[in-house]
C-alpha atoms as a PDB file:
ATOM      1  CA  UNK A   1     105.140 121.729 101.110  1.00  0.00           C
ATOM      2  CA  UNK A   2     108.540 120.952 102.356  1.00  0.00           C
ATOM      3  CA  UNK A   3     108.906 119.430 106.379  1.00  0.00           C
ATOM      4  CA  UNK A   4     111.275 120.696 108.741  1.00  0.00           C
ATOM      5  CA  UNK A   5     113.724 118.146 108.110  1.00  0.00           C
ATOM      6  CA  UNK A   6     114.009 119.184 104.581  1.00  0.00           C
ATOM      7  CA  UNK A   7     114.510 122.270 105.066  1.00  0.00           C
ATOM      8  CA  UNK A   8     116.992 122.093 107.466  1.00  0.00           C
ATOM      9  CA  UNK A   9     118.850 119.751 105.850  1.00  0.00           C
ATOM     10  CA  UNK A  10     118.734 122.090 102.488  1.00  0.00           C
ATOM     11  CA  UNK A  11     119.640 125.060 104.684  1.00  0.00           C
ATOM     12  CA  UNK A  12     122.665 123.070 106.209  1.00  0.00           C
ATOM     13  CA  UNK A  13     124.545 122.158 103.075  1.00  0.00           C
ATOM     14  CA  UNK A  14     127.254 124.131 101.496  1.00  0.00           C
ATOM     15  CA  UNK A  15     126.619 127.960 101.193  1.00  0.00           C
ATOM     16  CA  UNK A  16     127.479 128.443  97.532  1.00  0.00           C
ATOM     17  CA  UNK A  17     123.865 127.343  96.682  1.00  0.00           C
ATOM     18  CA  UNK A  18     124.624 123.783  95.578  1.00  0.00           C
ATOM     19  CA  UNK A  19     121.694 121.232  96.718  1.00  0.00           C
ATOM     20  CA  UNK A  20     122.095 117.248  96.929  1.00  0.00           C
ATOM     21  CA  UNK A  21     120.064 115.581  94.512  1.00  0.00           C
ATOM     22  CA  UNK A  22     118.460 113.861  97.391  1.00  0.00           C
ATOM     23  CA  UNK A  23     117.149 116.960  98.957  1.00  0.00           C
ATOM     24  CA  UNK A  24     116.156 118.249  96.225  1.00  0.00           C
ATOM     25  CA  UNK A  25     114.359 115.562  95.177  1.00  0.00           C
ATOM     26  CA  UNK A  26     112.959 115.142  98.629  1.00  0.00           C
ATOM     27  CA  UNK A  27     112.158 118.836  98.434  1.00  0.00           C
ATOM     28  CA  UNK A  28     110.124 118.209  94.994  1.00  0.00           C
ATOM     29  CA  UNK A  29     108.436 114.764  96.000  1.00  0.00           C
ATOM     30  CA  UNK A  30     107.075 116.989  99.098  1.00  0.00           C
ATOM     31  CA  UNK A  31     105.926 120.098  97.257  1.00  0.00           C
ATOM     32  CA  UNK A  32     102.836 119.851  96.046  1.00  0.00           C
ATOM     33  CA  UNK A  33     101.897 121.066  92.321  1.00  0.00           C
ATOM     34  CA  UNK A  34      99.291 123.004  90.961  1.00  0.00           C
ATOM     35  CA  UNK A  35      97.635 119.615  89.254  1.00  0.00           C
ATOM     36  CA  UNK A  36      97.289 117.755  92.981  1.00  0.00           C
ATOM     37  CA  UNK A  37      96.064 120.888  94.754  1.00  0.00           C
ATOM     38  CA  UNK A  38      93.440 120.865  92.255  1.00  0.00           C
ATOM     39  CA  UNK A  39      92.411 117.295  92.376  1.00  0.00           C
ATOM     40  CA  UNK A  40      92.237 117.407  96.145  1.00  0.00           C
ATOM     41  CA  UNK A  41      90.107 121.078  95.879  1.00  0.00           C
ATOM     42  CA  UNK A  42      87.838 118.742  93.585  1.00  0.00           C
ATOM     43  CA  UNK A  43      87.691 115.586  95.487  1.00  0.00           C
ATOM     44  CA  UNK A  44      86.860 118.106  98.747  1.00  0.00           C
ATOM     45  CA  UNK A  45      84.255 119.465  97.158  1.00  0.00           C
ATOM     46  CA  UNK A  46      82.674 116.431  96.072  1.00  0.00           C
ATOM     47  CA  UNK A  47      82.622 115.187  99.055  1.00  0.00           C
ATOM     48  CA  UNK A  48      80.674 118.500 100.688  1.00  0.00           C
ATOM     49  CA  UNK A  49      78.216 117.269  98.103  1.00  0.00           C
ATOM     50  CA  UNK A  50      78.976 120.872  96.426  1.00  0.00           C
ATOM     51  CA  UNK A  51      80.138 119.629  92.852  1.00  0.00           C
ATOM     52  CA  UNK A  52      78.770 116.364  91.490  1.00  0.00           C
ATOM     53  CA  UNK A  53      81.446 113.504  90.436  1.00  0.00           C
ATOM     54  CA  UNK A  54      80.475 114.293  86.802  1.00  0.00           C
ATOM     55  CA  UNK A  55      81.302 117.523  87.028  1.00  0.00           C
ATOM     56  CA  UNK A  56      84.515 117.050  88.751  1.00  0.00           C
ATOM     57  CA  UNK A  57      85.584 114.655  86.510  1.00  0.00           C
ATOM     58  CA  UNK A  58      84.899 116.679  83.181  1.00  0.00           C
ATOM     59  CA  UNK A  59      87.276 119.426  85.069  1.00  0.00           C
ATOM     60  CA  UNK A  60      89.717 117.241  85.718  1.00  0.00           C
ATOM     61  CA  UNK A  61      89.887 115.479  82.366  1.00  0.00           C
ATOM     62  CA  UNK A  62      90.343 118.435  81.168  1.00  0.00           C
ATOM     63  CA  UNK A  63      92.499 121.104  83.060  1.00  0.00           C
ATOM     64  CA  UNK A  64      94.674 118.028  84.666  1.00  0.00           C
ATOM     65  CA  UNK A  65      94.749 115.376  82.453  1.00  0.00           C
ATOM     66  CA  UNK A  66      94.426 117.240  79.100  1.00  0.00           C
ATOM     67  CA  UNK A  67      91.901 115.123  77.003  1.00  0.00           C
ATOM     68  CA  UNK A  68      90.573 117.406  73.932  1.00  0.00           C
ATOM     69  CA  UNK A  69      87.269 119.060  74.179  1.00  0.00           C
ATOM     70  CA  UNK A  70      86.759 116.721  70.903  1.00  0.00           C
ATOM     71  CA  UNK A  71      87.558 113.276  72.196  1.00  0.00           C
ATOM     72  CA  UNK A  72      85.449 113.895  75.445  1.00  0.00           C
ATOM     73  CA  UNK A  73      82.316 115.520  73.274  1.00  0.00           C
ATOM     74  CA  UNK A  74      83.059 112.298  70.991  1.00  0.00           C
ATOM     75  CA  UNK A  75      82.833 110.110  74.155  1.00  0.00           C
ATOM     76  CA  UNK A  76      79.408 111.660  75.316  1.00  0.00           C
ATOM     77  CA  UNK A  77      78.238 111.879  72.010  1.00  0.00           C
ATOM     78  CA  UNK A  78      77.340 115.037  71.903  1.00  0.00           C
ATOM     79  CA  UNK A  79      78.776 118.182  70.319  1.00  0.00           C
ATOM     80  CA  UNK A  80      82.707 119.818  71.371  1.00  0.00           C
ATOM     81  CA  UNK A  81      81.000 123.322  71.857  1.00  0.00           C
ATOM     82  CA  UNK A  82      78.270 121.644  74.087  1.00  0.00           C
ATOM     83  CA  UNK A  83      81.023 119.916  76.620  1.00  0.00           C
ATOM     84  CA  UNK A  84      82.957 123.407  76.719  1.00  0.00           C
ATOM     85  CA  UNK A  85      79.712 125.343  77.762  1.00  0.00           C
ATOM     86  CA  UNK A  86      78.968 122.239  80.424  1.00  0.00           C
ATOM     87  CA  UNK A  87      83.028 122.671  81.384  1.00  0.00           C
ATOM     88  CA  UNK A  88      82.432 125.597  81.755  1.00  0.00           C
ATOM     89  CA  UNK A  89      79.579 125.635  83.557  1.00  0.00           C
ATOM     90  CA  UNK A  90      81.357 123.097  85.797  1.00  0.00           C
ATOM     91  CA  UNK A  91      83.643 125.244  86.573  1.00  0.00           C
ATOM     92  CA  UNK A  92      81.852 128.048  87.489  1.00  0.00           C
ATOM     93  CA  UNK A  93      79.980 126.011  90.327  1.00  0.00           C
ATOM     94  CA  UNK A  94      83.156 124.894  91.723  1.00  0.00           C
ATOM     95  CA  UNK A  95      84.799 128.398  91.390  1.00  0.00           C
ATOM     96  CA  UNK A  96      81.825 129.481  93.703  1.00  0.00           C
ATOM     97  CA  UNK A  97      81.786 126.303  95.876  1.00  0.00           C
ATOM     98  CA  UNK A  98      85.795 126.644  96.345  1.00  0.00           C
ATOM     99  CA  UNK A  99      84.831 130.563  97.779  1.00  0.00           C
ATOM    100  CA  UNK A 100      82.411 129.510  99.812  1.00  0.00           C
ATOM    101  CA  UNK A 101      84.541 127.424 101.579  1.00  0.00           C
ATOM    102  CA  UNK A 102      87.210 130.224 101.655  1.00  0.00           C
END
């Protein structure tokens, strides 16, 4: 999310739609991105004891960090379609935690 400061100071430069490199990288260091809103909606729910660390971990190894299905199944030692259905699973109890919330 950009501050006020930003903004202004992006709204104050030259009309023909040219940004400084430093407000626009100020602008981009500020935003947040779809990856950290979802590690902070994890870590929040962890925290309301609604989503075990496990769980939020698998999710985020996965949708954030992208480790293969595979190489996390090999690193539990159990089967790839038996880490997507517990993914999956995982992510239907934080779906519903993150609504409960909302």
């Amino acid at each position: 999310r950009l501050d006020e400061a930003s903004l202004d100071e992006m709204l104050a430069e030259p009309a023909r739609g040219q940004f400084s490199s430093r407000s626009l990288a100020m602008a981009c260091e500020q935003t947040p991105n779809p990856a950290q809103e979802l590690l902070e909606l994890l870590r929040d729910v962890v925290r309301q004891d609604r989503l075990d660390a496990r769980s939020a971990r698998l999710i985020g190894r996965c949708r954030v960090a992208s480790v293969p299905a595979a190489q996390l199944a090999a690193e539990a030692g159990i089967e790839t379609q038996s880490l997507r259905r517990q993914r999956q699973r995982a992510e239907a109890r934080f779906a519903a935690a993150v609504a409960e919330v909302a």
